[in-house]
Protein backbone atom coordinates (compact mmCIF):
# COMPACT_ATOMS: atom_id res chain seq x y z
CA UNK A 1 0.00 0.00 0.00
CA UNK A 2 2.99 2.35 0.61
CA UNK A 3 4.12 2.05 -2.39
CA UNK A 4 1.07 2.80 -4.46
CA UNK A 5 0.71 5.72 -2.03
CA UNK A 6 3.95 6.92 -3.26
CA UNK A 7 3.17 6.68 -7.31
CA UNK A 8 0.23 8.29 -7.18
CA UNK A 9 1.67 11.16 -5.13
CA UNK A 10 4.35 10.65 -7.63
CA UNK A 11 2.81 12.41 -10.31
CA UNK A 12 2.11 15.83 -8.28
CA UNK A 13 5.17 16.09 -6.26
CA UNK A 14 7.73 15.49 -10.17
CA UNK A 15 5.23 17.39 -12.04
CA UNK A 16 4.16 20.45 -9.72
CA UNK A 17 8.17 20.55 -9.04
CA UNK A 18 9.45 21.12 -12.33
CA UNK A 19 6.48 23.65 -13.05
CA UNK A 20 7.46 25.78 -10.03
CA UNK A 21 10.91 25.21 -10.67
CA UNK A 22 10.79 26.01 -14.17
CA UNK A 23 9.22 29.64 -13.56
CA UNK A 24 11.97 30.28 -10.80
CA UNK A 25 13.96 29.20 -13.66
CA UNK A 26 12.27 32.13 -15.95
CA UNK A 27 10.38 30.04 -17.88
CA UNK A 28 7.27 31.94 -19.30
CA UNK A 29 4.67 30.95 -16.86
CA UNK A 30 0.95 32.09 -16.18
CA UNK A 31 -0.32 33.13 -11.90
CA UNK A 32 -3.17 30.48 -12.92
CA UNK A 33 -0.32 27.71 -13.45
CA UNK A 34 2.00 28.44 -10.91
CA UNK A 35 -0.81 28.46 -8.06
CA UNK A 36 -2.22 25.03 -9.49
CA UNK A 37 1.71 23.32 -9.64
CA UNK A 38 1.98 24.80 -6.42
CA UNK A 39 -0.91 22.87 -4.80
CA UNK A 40 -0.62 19.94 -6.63
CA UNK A 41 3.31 20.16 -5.17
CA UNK A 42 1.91 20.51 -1.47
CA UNK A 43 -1.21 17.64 -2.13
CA UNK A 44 1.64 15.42 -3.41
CA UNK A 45 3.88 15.87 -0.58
CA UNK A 46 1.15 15.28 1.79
CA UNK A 47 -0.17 12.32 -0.03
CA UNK A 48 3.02 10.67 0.51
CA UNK A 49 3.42 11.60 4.04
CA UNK A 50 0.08 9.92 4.56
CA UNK A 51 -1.38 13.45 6.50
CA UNK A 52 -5.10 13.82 6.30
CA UNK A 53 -5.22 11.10 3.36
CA UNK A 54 -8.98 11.10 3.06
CA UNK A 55 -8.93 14.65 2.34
CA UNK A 56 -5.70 15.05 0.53
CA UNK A 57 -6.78 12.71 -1.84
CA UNK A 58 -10.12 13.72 -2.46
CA UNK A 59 -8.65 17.37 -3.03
CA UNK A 60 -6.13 15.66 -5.42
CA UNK A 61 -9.08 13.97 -6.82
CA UNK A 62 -10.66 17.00 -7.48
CA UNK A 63 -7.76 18.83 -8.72
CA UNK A 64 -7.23 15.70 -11.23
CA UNK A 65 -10.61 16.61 -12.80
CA UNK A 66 -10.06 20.24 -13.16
CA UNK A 67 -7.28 19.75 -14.74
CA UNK A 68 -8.24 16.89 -17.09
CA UNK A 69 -11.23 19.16 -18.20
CA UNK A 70 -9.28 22.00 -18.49
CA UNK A 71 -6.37 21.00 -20.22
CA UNK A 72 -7.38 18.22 -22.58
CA UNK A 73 -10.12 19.44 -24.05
CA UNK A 74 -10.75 16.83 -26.77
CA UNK A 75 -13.74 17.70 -27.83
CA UNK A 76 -13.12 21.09 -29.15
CA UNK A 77 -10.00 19.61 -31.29
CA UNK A 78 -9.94 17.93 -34.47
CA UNK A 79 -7.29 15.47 -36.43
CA UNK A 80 -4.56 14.09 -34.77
CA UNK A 81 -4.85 16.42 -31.89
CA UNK A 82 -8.09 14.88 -30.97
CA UNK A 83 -6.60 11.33 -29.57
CA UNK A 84 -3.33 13.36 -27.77
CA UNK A 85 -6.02 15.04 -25.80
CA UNK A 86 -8.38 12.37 -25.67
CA UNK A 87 -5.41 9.95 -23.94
CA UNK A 88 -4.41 12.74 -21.68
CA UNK A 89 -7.76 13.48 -20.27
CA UNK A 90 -8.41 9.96 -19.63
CA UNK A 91 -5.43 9.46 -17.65
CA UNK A 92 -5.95 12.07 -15.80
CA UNK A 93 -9.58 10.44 -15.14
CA UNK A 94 -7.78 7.38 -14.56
CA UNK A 95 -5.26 8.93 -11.76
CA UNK A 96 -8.93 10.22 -10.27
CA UNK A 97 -10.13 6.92 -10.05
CA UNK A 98 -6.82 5.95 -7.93
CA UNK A 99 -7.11 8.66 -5.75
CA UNK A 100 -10.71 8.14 -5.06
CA UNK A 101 -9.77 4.71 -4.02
CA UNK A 102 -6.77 5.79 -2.17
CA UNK A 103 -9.53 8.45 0.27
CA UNK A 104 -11.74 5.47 0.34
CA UNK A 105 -9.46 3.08 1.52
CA UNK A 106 -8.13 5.51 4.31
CA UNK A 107 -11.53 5.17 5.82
CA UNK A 108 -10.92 1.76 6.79
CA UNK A 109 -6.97 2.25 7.49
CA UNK A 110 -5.29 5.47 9.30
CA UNK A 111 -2.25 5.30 7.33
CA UNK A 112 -0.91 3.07 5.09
C-alpha cells in the first residue's frame, strides 16, 4: 500500500516541481499555473506523508478533474490532436479513479 501511495503522489510532487521550478527558472509561466503546480506540489507531498489522506486525496481527486477538463479538451480539437487530448484526459480520469480509491481506503486504514 505504501508504495502505491507513493506513485500516485508521484505524479504531483515530479510534475508540480518542475512547473514551479521552471518559472523560478524564468520560464514563461501564467499566476493560474504556478498556483495550481503549487498545490498539486503541497497535495503530493502530503499524499506521501500519509497526513489527512482522506482529504488530501479527495482534493487531489478534485484537482485531477479540473485539470483533465481544463487541459485536454478533446472535444473542441480535431485530427490528430483529438486522440493526444483524448489519452491525456483519460489518464488524468484514470489517476482520479486511484485517488478516489486511495480516500476510500483511508476510511478503513489510518495510514498506510
Amino acid at each position: 500500500m505504501l508504495a502505491a501511495r507513493l506513485s500516485m503522489a508521484s505524479v504531483f510532487v515530479v510534475m508540480g516541481a518542475y512547473r514551479v521550478f521552471g518559472a523560478y527558472q524564468g520560464v514563461p509561466t501564467t499566476g493560474a499555473t504556478l498556483v495550481f503546480s503549487s498545490l498539486a506540489l503541497a497535495l503530493g507531498l502530503l499524499i506521501a506523508a500519509g497526513w489527512k489522506l482522506r482529504w488530501t486525496a479527495l482534493a487531489a481527486t478534485a484537482l485531477m478533474l479540473v485539470d483533465a477538463l481544463m487541459s485536454h479538451p478533446f472535444w473542441s480539437v480535431a485530427g490528430a490532436d483529438r486522440g493526444v487530448q483524448l489519452l491525456h484526459f483519460m489518464k488524468n480520469i484514470s489517476i482520479a479513479g486511484g485517488l478516489l480509491l486511495l480516500s476510500l481506503m483511508s476510511l478503513s486504514r489510518q495510514r498506510y
